[in-house]
N, C-alpha and C. Protein backbone atom coordinates (compact mmCIF):
# COMPACT_ATOMS: atom_id res chain seq x y z
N UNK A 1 28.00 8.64 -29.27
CA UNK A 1 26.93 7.71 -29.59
C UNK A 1 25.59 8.44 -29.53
N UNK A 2 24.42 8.05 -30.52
CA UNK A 2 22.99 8.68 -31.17
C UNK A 2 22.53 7.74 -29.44
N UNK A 3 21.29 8.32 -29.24
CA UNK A 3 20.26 7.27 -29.10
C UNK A 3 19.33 7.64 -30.26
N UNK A 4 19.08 6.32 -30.27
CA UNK A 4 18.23 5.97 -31.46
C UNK A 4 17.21 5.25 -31.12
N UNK A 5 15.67 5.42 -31.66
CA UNK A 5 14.58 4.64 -31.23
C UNK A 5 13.59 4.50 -32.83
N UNK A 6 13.63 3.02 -32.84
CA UNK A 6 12.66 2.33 -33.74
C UNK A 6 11.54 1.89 -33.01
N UNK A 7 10.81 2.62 -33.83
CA UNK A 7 9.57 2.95 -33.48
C UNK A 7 8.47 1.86 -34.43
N UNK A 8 7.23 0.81 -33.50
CA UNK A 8 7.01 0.04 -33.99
C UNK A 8 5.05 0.50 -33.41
N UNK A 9 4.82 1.28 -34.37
CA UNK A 9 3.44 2.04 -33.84
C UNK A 9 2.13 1.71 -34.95
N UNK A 10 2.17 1.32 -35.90
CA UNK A 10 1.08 1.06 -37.34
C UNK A 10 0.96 0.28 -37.74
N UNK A 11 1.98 0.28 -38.74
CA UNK A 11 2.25 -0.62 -39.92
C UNK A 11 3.00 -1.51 -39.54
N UNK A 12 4.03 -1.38 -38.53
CA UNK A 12 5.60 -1.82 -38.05
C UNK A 12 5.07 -2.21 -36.39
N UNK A 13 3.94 -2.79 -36.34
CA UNK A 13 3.78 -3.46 -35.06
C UNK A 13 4.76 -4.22 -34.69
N UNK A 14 5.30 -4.50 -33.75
CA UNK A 14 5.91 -6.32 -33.07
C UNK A 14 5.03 -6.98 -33.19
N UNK A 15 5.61 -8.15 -33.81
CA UNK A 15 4.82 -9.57 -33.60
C UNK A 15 4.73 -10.49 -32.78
N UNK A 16 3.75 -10.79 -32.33
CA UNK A 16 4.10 -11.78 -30.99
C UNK A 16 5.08 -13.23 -31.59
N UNK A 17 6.18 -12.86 -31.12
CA UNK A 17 7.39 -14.04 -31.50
C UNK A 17 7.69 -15.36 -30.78
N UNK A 18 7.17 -16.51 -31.14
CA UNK A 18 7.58 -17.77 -30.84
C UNK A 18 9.20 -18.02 -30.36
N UNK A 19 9.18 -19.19 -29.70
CA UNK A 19 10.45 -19.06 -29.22
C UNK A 19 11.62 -19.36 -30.00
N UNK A 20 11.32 -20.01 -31.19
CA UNK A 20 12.30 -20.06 -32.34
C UNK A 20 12.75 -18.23 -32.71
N UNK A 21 11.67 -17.73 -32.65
CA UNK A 21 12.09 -16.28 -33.60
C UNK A 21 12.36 -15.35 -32.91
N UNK A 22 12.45 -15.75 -31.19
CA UNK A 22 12.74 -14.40 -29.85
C UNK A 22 14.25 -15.14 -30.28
N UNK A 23 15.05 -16.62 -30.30
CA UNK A 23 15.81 -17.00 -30.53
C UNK A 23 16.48 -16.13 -31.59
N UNK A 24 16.04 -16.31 -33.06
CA UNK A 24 16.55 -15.94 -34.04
C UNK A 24 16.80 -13.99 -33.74
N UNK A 25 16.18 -13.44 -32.97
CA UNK A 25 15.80 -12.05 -32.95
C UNK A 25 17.64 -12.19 -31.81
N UNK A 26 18.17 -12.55 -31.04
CA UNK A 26 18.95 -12.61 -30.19
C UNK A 26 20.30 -12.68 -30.80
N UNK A 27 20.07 -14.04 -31.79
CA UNK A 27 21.51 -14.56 -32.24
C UNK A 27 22.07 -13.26 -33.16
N UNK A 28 20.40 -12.70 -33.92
CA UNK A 28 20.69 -11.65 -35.22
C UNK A 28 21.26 -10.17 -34.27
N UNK A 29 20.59 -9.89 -33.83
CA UNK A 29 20.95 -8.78 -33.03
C UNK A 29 22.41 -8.54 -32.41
N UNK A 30 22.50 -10.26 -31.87
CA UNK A 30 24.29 -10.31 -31.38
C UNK A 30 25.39 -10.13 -32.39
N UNK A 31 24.58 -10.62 -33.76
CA UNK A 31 25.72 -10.58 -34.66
C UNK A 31 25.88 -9.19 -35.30
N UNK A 32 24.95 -8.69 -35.29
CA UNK A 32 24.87 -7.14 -36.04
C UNK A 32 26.08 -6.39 -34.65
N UNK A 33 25.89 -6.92 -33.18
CA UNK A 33 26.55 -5.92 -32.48
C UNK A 33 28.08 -5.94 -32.39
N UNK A 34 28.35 -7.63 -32.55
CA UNK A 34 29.69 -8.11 -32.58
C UNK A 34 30.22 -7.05 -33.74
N UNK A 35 29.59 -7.12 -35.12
CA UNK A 35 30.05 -6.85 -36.71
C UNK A 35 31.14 -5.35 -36.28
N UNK A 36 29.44 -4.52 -35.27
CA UNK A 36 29.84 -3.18 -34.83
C UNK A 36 29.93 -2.99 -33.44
N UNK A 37 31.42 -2.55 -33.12
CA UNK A 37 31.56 -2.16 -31.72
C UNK A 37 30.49 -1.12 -31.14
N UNK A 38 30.35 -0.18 -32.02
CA UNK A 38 29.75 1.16 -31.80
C UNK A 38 27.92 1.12 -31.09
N UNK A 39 27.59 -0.07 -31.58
CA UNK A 39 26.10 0.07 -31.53
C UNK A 39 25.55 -0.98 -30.72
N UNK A 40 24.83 -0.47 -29.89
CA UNK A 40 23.93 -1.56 -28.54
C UNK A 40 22.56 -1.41 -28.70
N UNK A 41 22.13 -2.79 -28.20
CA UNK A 41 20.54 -2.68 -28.35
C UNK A 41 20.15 -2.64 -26.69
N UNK A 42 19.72 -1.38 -26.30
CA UNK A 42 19.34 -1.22 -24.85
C UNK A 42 17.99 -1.83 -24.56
N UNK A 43 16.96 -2.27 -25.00
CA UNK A 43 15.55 -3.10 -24.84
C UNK A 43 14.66 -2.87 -26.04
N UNK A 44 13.96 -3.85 -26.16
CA UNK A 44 12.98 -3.62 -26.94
C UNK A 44 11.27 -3.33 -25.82
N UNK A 45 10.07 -2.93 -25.89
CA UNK A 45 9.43 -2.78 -25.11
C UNK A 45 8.29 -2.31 -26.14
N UNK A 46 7.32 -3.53 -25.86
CA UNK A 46 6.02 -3.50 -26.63
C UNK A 46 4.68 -3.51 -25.50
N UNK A 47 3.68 -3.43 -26.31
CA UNK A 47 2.05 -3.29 -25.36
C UNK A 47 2.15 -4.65 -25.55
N UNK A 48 0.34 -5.01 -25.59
CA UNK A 48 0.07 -6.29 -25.87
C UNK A 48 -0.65 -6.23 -27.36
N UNK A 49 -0.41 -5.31 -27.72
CA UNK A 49 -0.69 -4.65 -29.02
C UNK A 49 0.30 -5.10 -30.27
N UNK A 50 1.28 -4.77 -29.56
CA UNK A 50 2.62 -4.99 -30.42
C UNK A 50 3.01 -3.54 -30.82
N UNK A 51 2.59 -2.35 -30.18
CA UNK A 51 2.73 -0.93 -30.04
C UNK A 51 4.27 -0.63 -29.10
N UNK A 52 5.29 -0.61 -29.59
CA UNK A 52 6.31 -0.15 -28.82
C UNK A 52 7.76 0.36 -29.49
N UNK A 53 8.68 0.37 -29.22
CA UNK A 53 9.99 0.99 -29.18
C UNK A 53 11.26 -0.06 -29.45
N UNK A 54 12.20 -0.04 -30.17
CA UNK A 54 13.55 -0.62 -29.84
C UNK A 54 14.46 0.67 -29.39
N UNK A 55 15.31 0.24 -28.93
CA UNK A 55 16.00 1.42 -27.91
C UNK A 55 17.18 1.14 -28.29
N UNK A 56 18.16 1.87 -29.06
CA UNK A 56 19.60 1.32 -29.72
C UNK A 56 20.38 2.80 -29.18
N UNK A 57 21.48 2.43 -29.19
CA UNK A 57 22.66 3.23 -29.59
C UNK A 57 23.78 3.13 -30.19
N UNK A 58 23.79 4.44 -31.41
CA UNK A 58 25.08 3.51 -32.55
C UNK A 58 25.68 5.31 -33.07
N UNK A 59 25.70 5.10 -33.87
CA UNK A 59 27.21 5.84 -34.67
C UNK A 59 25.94 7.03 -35.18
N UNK A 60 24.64 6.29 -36.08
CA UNK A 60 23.44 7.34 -36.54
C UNK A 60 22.51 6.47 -36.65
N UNK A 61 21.65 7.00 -37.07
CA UNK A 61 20.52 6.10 -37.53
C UNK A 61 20.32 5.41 -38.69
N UNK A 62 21.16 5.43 -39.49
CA UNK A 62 21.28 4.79 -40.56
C UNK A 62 22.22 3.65 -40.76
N UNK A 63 22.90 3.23 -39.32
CA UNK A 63 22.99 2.19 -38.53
C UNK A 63 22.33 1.33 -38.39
N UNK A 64 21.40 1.48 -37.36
CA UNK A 64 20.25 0.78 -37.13
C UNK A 64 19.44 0.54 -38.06
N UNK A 65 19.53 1.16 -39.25
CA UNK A 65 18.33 0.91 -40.39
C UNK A 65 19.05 -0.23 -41.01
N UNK A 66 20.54 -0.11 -41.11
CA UNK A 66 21.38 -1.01 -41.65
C UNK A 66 21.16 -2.53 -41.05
N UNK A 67 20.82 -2.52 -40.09
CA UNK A 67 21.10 -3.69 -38.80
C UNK A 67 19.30 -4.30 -39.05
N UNK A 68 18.71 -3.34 -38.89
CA UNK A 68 17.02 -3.79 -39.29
C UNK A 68 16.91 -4.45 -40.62
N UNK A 69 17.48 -4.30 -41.64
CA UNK A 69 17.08 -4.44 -42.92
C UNK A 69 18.04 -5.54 -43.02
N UNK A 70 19.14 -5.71 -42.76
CA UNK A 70 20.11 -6.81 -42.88
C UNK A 70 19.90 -8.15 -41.92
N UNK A 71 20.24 -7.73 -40.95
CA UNK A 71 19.77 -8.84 -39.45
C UNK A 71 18.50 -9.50 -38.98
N UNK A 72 17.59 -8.10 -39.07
CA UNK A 72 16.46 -8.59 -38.58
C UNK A 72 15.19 -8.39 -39.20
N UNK A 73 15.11 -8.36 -40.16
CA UNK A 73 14.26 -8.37 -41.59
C UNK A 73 12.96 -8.61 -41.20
N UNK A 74 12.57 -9.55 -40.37
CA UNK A 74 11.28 -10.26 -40.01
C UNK A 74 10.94 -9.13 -39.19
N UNK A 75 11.64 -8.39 -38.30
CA UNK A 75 11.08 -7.44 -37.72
C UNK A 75 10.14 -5.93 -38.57
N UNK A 76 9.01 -6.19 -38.51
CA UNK A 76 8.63 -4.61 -38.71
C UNK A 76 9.07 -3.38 -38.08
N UNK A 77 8.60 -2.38 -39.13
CA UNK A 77 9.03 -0.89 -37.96
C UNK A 77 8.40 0.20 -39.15
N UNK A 78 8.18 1.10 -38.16
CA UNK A 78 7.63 2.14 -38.95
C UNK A 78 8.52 3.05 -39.21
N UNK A 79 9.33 3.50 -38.53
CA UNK A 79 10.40 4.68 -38.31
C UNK A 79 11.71 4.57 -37.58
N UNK A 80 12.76 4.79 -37.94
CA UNK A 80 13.92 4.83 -37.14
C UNK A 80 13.85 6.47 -37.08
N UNK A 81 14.16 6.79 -35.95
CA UNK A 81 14.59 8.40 -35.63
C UNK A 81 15.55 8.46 -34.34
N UNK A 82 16.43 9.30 -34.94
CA UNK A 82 17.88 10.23 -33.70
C UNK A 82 16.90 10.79 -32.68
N UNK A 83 17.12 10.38 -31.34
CA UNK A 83 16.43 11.57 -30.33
C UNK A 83 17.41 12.12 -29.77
N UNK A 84 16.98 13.52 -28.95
CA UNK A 84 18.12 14.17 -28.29
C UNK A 84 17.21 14.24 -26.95
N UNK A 85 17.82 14.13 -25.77
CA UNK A 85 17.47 14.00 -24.43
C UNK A 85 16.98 15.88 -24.49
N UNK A 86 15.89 16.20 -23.95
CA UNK A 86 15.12 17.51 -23.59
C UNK A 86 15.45 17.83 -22.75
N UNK A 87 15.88 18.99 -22.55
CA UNK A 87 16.51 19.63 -21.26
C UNK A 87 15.67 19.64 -20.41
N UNK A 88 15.31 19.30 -19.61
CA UNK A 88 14.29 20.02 -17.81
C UNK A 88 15.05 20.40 -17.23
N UNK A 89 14.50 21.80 -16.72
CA UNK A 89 15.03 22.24 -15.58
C UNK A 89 13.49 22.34 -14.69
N UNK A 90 14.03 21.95 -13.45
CA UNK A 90 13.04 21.70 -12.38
C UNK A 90 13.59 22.25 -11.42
């Protein structure tokens, strides 16, 4: 499994979501995860800006682009990108 982070920094702010559409953001998300075993949504985490991150893990990133564009449409985003954890040594 990728981690994967959609990135919601410009153009692709979060919107501050009413409780109908934190609703609709839940049911869509559950159904995209049921569809696929492979892929979890670990948090979403915004400012008060609407400056923040979705935090997934799936198969690639073209997963999650799949799941954004299909499921959760209303959501903006600027970028989906693969990260790889940076080694530290300390």
């Amino acid at each position: 499994m990728a981690k994967i982070l959609v990135l919601h920094t410009d153009k692709g702010k979060m919107p501050k979501l009413n409780e109908l559409q934190l609703r609709h953001f839940h049911v869509n998300a559950g159904e995209a995860m049921r569809r696929d075993s492979k892929l979890k949504l670990n948090g979403v985490y915004v400012d008060k800006d609407g400056v923040g991150i979705s935090d997934w893990e799936a198969k690639d990133a073209k997963a999650v682009e799949k799941v954004m564009k299909e499921f959760l449409d209303f959501i903006p985003y600027d970028k989906i990108v693969k990260v790889e954890p940076l080694p530290l040594e300390l």
